[in-house]
Protein backbone atom coordinates (compact mmCIF):
# COMPACT_ATOMS: atom_id res chain seq x y z
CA UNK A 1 -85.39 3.25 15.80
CA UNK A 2 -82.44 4.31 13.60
CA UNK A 3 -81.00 7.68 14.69
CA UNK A 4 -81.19 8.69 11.38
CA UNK A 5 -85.19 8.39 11.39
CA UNK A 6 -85.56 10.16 14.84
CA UNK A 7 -88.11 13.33 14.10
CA UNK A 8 -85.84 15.82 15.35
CA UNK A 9 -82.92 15.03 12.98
CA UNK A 10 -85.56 16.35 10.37
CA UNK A 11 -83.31 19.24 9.53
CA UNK A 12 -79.81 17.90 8.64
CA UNK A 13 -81.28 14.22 7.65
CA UNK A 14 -80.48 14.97 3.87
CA UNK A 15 -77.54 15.49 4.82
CA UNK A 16 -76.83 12.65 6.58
CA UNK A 17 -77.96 10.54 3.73
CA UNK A 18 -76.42 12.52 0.79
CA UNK A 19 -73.54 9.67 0.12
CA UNK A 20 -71.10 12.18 -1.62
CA UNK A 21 -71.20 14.17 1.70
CA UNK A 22 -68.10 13.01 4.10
CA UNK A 23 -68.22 15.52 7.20
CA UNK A 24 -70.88 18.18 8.47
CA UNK A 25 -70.39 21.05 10.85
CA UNK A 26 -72.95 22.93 12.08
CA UNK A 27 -71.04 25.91 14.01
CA UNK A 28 -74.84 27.07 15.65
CA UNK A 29 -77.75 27.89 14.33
CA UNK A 30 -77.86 28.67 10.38
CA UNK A 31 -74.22 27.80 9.76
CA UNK A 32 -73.88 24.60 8.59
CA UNK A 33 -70.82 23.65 6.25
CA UNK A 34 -70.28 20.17 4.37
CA UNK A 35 -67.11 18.41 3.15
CA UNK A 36 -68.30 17.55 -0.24
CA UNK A 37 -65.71 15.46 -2.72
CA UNK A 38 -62.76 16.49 -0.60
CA UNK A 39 -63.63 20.25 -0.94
CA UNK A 40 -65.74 22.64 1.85
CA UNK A 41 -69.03 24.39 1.59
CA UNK A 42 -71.51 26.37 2.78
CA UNK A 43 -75.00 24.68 3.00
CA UNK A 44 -79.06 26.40 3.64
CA UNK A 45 -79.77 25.26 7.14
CA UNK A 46 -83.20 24.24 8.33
CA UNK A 47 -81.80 23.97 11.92
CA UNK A 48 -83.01 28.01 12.18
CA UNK A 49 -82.98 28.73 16.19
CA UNK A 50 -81.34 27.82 19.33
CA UNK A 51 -84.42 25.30 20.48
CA UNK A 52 -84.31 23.46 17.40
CA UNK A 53 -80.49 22.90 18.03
CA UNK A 54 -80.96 21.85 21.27
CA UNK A 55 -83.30 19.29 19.96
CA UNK A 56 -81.01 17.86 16.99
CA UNK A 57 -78.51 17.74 19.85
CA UNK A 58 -80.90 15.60 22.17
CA UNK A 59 -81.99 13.21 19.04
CA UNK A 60 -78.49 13.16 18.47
CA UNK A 61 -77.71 11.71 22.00
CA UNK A 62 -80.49 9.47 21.93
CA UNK A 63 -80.07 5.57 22.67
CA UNK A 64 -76.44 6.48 22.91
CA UNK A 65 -75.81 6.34 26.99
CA UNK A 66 -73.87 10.36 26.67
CA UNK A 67 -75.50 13.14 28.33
CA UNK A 68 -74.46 16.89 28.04
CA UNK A 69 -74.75 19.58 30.88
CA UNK A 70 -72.62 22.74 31.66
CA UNK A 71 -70.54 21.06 33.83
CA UNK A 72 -69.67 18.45 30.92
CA UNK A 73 -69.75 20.33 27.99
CA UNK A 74 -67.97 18.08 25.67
CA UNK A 75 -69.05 14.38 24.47
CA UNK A 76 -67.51 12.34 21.49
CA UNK A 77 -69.85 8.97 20.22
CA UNK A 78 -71.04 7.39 17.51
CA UNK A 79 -74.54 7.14 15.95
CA UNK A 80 -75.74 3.21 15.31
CA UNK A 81 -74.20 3.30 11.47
CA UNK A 82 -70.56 3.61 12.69
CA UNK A 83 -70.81 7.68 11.89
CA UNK A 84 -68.67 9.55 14.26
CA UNK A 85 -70.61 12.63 16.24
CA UNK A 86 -68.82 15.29 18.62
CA UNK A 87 -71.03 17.98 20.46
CA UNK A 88 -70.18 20.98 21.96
CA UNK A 89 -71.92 23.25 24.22
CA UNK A 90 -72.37 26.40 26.12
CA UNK A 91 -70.39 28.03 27.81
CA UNK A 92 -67.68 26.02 26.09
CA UNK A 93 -68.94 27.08 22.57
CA UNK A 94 -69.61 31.11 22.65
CA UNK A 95 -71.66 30.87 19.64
CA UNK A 96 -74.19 28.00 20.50
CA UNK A 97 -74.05 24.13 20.25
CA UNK A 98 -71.77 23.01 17.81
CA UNK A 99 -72.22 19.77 15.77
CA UNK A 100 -69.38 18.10 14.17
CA UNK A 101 -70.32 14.58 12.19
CA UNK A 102 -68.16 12.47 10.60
CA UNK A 103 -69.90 10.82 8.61
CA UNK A 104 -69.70 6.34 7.77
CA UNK A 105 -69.93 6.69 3.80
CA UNK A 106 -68.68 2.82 3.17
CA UNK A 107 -67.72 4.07 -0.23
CA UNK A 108 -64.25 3.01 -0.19
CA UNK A 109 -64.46 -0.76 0.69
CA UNK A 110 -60.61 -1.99 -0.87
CA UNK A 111 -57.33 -0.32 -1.35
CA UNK A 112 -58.18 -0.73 -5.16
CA UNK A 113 -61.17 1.66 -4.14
CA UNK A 114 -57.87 4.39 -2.47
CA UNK A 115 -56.37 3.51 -5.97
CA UNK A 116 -59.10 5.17 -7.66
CA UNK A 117 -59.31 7.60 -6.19
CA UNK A 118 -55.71 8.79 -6.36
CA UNK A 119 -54.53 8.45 -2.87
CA UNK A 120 -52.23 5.75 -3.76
CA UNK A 121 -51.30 3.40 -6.52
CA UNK A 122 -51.17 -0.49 -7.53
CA UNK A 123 -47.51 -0.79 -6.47
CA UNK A 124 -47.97 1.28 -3.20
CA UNK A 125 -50.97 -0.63 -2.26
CA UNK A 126 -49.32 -4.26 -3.07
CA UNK A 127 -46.40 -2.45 -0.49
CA UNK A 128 -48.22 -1.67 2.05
CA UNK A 129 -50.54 -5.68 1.61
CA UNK A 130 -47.15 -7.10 1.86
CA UNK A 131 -46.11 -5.03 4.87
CA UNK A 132 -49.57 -6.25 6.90
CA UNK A 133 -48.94 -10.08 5.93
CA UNK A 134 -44.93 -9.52 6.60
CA UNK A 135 -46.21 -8.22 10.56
CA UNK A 136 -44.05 -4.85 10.36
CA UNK A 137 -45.65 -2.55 13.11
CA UNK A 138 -47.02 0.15 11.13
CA UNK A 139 -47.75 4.02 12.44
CA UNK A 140 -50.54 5.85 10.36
CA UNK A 141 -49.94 9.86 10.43
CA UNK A 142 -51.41 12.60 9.65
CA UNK A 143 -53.99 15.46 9.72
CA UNK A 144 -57.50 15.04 11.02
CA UNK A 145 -59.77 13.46 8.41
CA UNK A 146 -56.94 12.61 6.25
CA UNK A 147 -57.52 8.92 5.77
CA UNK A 148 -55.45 7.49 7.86
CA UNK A 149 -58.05 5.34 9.88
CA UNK A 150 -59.58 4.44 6.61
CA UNK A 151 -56.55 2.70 5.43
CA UNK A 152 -55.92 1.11 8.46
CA UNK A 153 -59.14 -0.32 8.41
CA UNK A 154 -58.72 -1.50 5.23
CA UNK A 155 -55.29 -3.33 5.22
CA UNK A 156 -56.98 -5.42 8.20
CA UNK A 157 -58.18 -7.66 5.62
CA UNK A 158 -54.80 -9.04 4.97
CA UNK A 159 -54.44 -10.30 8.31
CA UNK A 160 -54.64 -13.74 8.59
CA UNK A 161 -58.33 -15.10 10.15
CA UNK A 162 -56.60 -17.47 13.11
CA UNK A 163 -55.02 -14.70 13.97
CA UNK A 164 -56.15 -12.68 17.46
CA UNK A 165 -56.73 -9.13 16.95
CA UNK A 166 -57.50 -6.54 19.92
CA UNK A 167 -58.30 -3.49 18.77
CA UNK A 168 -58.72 -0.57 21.15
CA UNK A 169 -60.19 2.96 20.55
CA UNK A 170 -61.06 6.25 22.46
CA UNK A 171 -64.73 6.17 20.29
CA UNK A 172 -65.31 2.76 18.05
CA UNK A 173 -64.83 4.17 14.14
CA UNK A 174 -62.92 1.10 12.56
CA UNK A 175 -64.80 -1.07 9.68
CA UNK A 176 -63.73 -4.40 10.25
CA UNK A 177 -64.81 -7.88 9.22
CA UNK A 178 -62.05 -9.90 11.52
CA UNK A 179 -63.53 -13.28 12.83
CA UNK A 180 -60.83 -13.48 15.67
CA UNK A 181 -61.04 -9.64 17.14
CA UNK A 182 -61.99 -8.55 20.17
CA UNK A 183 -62.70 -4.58 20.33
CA UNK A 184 -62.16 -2.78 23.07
CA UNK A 185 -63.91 0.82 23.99
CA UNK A 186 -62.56 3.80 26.37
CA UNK A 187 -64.94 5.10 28.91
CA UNK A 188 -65.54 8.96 29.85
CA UNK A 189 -65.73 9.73 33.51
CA UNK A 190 -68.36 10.28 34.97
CA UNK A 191 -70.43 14.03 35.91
CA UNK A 192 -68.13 13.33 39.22
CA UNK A 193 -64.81 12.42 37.84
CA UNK A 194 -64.91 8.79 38.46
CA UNK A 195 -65.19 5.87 36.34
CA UNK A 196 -63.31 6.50 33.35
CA UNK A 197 -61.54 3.78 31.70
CA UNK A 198 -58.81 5.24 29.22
CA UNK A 199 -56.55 3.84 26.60
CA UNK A 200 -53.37 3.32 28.27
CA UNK A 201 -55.84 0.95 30.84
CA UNK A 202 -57.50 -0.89 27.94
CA UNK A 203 -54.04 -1.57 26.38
CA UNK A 204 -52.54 -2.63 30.15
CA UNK A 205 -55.52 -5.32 29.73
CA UNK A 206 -55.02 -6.06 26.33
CA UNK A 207 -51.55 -7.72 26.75
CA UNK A 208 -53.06 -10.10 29.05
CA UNK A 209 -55.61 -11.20 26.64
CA UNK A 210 -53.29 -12.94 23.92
CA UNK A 211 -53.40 -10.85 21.42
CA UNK A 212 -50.95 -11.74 18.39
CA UNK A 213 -51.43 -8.02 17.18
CA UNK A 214 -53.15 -4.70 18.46
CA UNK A 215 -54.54 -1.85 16.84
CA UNK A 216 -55.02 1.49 18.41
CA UNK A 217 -57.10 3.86 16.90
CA UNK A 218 -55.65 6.78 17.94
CA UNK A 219 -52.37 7.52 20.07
CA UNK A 220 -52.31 10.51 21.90
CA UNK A 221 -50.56 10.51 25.40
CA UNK A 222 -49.25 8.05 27.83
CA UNK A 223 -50.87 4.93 25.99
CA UNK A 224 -47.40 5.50 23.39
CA UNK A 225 -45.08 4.16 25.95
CA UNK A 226 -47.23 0.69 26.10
CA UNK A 227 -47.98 0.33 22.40
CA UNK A 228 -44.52 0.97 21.71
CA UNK A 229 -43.82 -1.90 24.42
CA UNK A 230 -46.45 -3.89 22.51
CA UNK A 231 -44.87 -3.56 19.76
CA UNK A 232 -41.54 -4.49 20.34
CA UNK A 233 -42.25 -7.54 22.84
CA UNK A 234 -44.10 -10.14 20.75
CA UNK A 235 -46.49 -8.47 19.15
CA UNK A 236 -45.73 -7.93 15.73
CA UNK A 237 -47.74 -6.57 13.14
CA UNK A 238 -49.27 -4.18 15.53
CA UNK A 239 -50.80 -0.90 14.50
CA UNK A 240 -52.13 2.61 15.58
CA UNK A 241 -53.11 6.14 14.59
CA UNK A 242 -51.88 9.42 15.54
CA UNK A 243 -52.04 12.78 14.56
CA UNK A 244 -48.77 14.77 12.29
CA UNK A 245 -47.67 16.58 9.93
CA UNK A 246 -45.20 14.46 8.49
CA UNK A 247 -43.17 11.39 9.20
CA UNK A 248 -40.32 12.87 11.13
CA UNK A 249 -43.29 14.97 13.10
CA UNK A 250 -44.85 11.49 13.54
CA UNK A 251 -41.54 10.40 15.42
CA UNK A 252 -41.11 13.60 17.42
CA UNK A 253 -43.98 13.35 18.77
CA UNK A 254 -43.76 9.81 20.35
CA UNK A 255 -40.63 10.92 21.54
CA UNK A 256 -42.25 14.12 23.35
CA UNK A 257 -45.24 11.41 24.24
CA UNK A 258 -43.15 9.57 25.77
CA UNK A 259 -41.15 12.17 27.70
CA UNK A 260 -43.82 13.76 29.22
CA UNK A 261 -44.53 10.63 31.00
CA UNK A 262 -42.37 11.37 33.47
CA UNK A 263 -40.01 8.33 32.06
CA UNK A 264 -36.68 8.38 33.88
CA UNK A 265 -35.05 7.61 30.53
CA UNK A 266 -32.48 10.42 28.11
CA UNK A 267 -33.67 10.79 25.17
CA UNK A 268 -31.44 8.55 23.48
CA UNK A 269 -32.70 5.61 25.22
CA UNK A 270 -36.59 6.77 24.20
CA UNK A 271 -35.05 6.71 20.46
CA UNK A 272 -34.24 3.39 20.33
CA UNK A 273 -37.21 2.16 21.86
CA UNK A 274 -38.82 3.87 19.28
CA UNK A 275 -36.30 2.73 16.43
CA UNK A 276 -37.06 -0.64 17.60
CA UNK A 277 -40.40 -0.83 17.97
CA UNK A 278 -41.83 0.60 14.64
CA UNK A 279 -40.94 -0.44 11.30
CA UNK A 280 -42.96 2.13 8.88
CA UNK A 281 -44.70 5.14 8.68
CA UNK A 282 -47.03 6.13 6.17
CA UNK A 283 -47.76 9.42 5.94
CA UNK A 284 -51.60 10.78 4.71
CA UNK A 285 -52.52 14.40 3.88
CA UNK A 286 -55.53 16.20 2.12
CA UNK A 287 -53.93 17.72 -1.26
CA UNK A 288 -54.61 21.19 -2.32
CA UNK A 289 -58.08 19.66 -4.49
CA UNK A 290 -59.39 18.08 -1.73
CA UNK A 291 -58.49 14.52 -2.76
CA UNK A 292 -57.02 12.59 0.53
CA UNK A 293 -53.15 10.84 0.01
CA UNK A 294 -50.23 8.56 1.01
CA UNK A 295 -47.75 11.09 0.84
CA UNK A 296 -44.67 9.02 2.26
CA UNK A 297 -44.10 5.57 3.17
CA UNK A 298 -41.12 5.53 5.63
CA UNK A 299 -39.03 2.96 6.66
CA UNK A 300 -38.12 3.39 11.01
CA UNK A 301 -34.34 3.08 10.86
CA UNK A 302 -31.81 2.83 13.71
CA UNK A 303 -30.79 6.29 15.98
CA UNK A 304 -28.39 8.32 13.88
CA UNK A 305 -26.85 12.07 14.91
CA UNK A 306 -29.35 11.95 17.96
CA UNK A 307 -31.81 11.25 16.02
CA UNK A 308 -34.60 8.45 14.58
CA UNK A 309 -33.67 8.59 11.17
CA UNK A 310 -36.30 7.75 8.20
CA UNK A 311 -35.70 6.47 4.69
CA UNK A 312 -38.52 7.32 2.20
CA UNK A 313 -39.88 4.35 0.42
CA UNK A 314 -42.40 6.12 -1.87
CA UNK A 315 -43.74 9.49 -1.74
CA UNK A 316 -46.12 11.56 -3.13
CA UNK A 317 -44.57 14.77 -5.58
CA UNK A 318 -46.82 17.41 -6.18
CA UNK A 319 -45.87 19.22 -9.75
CA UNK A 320 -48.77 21.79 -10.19
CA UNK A 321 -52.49 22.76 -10.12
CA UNK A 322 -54.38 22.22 -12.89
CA UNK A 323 -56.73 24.91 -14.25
CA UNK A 324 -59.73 22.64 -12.61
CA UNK A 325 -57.95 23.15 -9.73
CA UNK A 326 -56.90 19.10 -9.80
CA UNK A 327 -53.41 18.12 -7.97
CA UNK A 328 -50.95 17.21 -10.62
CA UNK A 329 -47.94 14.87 -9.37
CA UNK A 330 -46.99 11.23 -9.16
CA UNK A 331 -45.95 8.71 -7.00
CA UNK A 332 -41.97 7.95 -6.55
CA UNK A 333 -40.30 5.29 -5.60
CA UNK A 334 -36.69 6.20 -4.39
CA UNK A 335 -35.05 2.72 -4.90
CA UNK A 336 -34.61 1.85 -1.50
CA UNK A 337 -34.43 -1.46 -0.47
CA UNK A 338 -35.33 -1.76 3.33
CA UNK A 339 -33.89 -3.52 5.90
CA UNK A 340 -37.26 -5.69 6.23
CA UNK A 341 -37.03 -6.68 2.38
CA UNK A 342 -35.89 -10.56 3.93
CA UNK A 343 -39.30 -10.56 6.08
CA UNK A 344 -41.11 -9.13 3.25
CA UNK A 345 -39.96 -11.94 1.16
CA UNK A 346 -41.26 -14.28 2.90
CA UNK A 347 -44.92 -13.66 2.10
CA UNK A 348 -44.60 -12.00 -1.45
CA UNK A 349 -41.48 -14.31 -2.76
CA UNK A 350 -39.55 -12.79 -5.72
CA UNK A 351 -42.25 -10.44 -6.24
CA UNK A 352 -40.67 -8.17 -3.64
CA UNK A 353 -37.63 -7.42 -6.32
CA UNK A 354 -40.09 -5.27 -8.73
CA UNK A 355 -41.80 -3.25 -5.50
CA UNK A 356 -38.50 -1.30 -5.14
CA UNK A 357 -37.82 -0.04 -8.71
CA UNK A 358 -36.57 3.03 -8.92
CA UNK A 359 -39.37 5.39 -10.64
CA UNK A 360 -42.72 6.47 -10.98
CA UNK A 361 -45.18 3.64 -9.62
């Protein structure tokens, strides 16, 4: 049985089916909250007392292998439609369980699909196609639930099928359709501390597998230091989340990643492994109306003034807010031609020439 049809989801399961609703978050017992068209509200809950919580959070958990207790408060899984769940209890969560579900809409299914709906444009998206096929290592940044996954996901369809892909993540969330990929899964530890498998051990594995490229979902700690090595020892084309502000935040934080490893390396040295390793950047944030964008794409140049330096490609300029309360900008290219243009060339031919025109795209 479906999760989704499970009797004691009763309570949020129009929710869960309404397709214009992309997150819910049930902070306890008659506060539920929706992300609806980029924008938050409050919603009637039917979940009314603590015992019906607790059993929307066992339905929840069902068929799924997690268990909750107070000694392990915390659990992060997916329901069977790719939908992303994370549950927290007592005594962790003052107020009751709290249910946070992302939710596997499958609306947007191309980047044409991003196009319309403003978080990028034509030229951007024929970029960024370009970039994929040309094997730059790309870094998606941003805020949580700002897209970047999404368009990850998405510019996997321009890698070529003989290629191997291994893609490793903390909890599976990537839609993808690759016929050589081989996806790999982190492992909790156990109520006794023991058999947890984490990222930096899948990707350890994964460069023993042959991989021509690997995706991480999400970098967070000591797994930088080998996707960065990844990435700059035969594995082009590589790619991974993590979470910042902005593109020079993106960098800063590999760098502090990567120092508090322990590495016995100056900074300077942990800059050019990072200069050298990724090629772009591309930035994602949710505007002031809700809509989710490509704020910068960012060319990775060499170490300059103790420093990664970045060269913006195409960003995002926000003019106003519309009456409706609609973002009113455009996106600008700068006229830079990267350093990759040559590799870029290569798979897009004289095309290339009309991606860097100066201008609104």
């Amino acid at each position: 049985m479906r999760t989704i049809d499970l009797p004691g989801v009763r309570p949020i399961r129009h929710l869960l089916v309404d397709p214009e609703i992309a997150e819910i978050m049930i902070n306890g017992p008659e506060r539920v909250f929706v992300e609806r068209r980029g924008m938050t509200e409050a919603v009637p809950a039917e979940a009314a007392d603590p015992l019906q919580m607790e059993v929307l959070v066992e339905n929840l958990l069902a068929h799924t292998g997690r268990t909750l207790s107070r000694r392990a408060p915390m659990v992060d899984f997916r329901l069977d439609d790719g939908t992303r769940v994370n549950i927290v209890i007592p005594p962790i969560a003052l107020g009751g369980a709290v249910i946070t579900i992302r939710k596997h809409t499958g609306l947007i299914r191309s980047l044409d699909d991003l196009a319309d709906h403003g978080s990028l444009t034509g030229r951007v998206a024929a970029f960024l196609a370009y970039a994929v096929q040309a094997r730059l290592n790309i870094v998606f940044s941003g805020g949580a639930g700002s897209g970047k996954t999404t368009t990850l996901g998405l510019l996997t369809r321009f890698i070529a099928p003989e290629e191997r892909v291994v893609v490793i993540e903390d909890t599976a969330e990537l839609d993808l359709s690759l016929p050589h990929c081989v996806r790999l899964e982190c492992r909790p530890p156990n109520h006794e501390g023991a058999g947890g498998i984490a990222l930096t051990d899948l990707l350890k594995n994964a460069l023993r597998m042959r991989p021509r490229r690997i995706l991480v979902g999400e970098v967070r700690g000591d797994e930088a230091f080998e996707m960065l090595h990844a990435m700059s020892s035969g594995h082009d084309g590589s790619m991974c989340v993590l979470h910042a502000s902005s593109p020079s935040h993106a960098i800063s934080r590999l760098e502090l990643m990567l120092i508090s490893r322990g590495l016995p390396l100056p900074l300077w040295a942990i800059q050019r492994q990072i200069a050298a390793s990724v090629d772009l950047v591309v930035q994602h944030a949710i505007g002031p109306d809700g809509v989710r964008r490509i704020t910068h794409v960012s060319e990775v140049g060499s170490v300059d003034r103790e420093q990664v330096s970045l060269r913006h490609l195409y960003q995002y300029r926000l003019d106003r807010i519309s009456e409706e309360g609609r973002a009113v900008g455009a996106f600008v290219c700068g006229g830079v031609t990267p350093s990759f243009v040559d590799r870029l060339r290569l798979v897009a031919g004289d095309r290339v020439d009309d991606l860097f025109a100066p201008g609104e795209t």
